[in-house]
Protein backbone atom coordinates (compact mmCIF):
# COMPACT_ATOMS: atom_id res chain seq x y z
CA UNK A 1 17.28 16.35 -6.07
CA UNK A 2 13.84 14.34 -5.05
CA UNK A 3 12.42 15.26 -1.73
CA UNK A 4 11.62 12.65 0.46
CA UNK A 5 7.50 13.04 -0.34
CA UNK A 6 8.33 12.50 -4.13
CA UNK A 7 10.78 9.38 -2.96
CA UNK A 8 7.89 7.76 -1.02
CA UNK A 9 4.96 8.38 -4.68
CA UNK A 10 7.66 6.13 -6.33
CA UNK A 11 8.00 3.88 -3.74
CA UNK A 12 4.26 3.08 -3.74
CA UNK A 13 4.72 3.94 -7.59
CA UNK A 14 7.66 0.91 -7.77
CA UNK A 15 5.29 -1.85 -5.50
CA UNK A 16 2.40 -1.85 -7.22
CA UNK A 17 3.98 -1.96 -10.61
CA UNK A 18 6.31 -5.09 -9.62
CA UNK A 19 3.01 -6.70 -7.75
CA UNK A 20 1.30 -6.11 -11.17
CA UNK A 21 4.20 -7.71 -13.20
CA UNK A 22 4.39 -10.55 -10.79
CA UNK A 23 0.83 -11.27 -9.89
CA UNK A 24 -0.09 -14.06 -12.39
CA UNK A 25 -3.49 -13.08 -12.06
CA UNK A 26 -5.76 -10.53 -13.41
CA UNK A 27 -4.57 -7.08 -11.52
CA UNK A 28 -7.70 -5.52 -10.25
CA UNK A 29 -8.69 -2.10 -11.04
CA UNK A 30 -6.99 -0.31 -8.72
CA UNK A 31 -6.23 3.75 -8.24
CA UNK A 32 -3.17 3.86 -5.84
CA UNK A 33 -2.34 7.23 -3.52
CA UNK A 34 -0.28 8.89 -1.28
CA UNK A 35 -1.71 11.14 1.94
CA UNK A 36 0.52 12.70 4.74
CA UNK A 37 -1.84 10.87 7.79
CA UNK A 38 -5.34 9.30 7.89
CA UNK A 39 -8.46 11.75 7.76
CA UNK A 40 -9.86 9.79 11.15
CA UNK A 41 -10.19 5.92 11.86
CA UNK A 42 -12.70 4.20 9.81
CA UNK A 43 -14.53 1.85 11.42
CA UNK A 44 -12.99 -1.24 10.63
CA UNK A 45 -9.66 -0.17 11.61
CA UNK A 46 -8.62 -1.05 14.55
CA UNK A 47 -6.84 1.10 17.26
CA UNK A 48 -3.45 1.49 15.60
CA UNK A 49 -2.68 4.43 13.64
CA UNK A 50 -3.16 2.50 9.92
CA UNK A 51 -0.14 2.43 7.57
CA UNK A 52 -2.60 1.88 4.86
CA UNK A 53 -6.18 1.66 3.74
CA UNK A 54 -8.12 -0.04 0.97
CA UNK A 55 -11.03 1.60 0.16
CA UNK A 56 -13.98 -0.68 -1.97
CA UNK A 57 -14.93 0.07 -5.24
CA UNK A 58 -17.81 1.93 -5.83
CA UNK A 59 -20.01 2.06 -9.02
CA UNK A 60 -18.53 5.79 -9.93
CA UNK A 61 -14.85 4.42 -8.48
CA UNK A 62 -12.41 1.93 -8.75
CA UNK A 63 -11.33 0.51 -5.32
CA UNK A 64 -8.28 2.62 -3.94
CA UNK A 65 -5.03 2.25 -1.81
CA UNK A 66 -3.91 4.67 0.20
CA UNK A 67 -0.71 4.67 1.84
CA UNK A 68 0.39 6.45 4.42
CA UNK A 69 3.49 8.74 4.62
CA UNK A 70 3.98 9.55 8.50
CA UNK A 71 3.16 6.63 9.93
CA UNK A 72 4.90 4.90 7.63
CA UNK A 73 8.20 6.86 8.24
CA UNK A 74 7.91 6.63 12.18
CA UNK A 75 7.82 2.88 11.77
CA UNK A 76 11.24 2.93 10.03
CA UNK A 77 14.25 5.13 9.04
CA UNK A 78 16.70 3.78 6.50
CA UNK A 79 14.93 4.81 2.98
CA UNK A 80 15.76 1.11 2.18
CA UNK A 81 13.33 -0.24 4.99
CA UNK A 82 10.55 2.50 3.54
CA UNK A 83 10.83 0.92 0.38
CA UNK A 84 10.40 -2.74 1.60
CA UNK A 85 7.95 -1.98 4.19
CA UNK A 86 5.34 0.35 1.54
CA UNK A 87 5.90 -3.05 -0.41
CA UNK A 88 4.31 -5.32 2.43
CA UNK A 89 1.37 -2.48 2.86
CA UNK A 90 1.07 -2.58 -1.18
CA UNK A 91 0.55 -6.16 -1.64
CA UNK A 92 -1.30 -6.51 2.03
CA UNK A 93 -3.80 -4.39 0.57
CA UNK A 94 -4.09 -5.84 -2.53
CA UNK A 95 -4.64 -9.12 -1.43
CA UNK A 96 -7.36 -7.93 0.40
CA UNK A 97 -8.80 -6.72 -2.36
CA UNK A 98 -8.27 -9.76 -4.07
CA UNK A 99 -9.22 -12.24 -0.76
CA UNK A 100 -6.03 -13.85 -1.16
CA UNK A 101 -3.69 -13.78 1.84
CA UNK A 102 -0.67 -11.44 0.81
CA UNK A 103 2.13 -14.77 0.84
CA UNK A 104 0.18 -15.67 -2.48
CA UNK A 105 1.09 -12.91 -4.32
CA UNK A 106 4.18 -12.57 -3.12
CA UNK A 107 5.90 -15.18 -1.28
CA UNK A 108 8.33 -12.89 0.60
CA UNK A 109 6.06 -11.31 1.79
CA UNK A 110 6.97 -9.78 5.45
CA UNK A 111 10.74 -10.94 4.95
């Protein structure tokens, strides 16, 4: 049986492989990861508890995602809703890494 943690890696696993396949551009260089809450508001965040966070690259790292597993799951229940909404925070964050507004790489976006 999967616990819910190793349910929600493949969920971030699953959106940033089908954003990849889909993206029609080149995919940056991206690491992708899972943490529990955020370590403390960074300072562009705003006053909302962040679902997820991009963090630049740097010249020893590759830029990185981090999503968020409680927040995420006090947004939403059903494990279907998870899925779709780790998907929005995915590609969100992606196209900001990319300065592209999310609906261009992936036009159902938010739906």
């Amino acid at each position: 049986m999967t616990s819910r943690r190793d349910e929600f890696d493949d969920f971030v696993l699953d959106a940033a492989a089908r954003l990849e396949a889909t993206c029609g551009r080149a995919f940056p260089a991206v690491e992708f990861a899972v943490e529990d809450v955020p370590r403390g508001p960074a300072p562009w965040d705003h006053r909302e508890v962040p679902l997820g966070r991009l963090y630049p690259a740097t010249n020893a790292r590759p830029a990185r995602i981090v999503v968020y597993r409680r927040p995420v799951e006090t947004r939403v229940t059903d494990r279907r809703d998870v899925a779709a909404l780790v998907a929005d925070i995915v590609t969100e964050q992606v196209a900001g890494l990319l300065g592209v507004s999310p609906e261009e790489l992936d036009p159902g976006f938010g739906e």
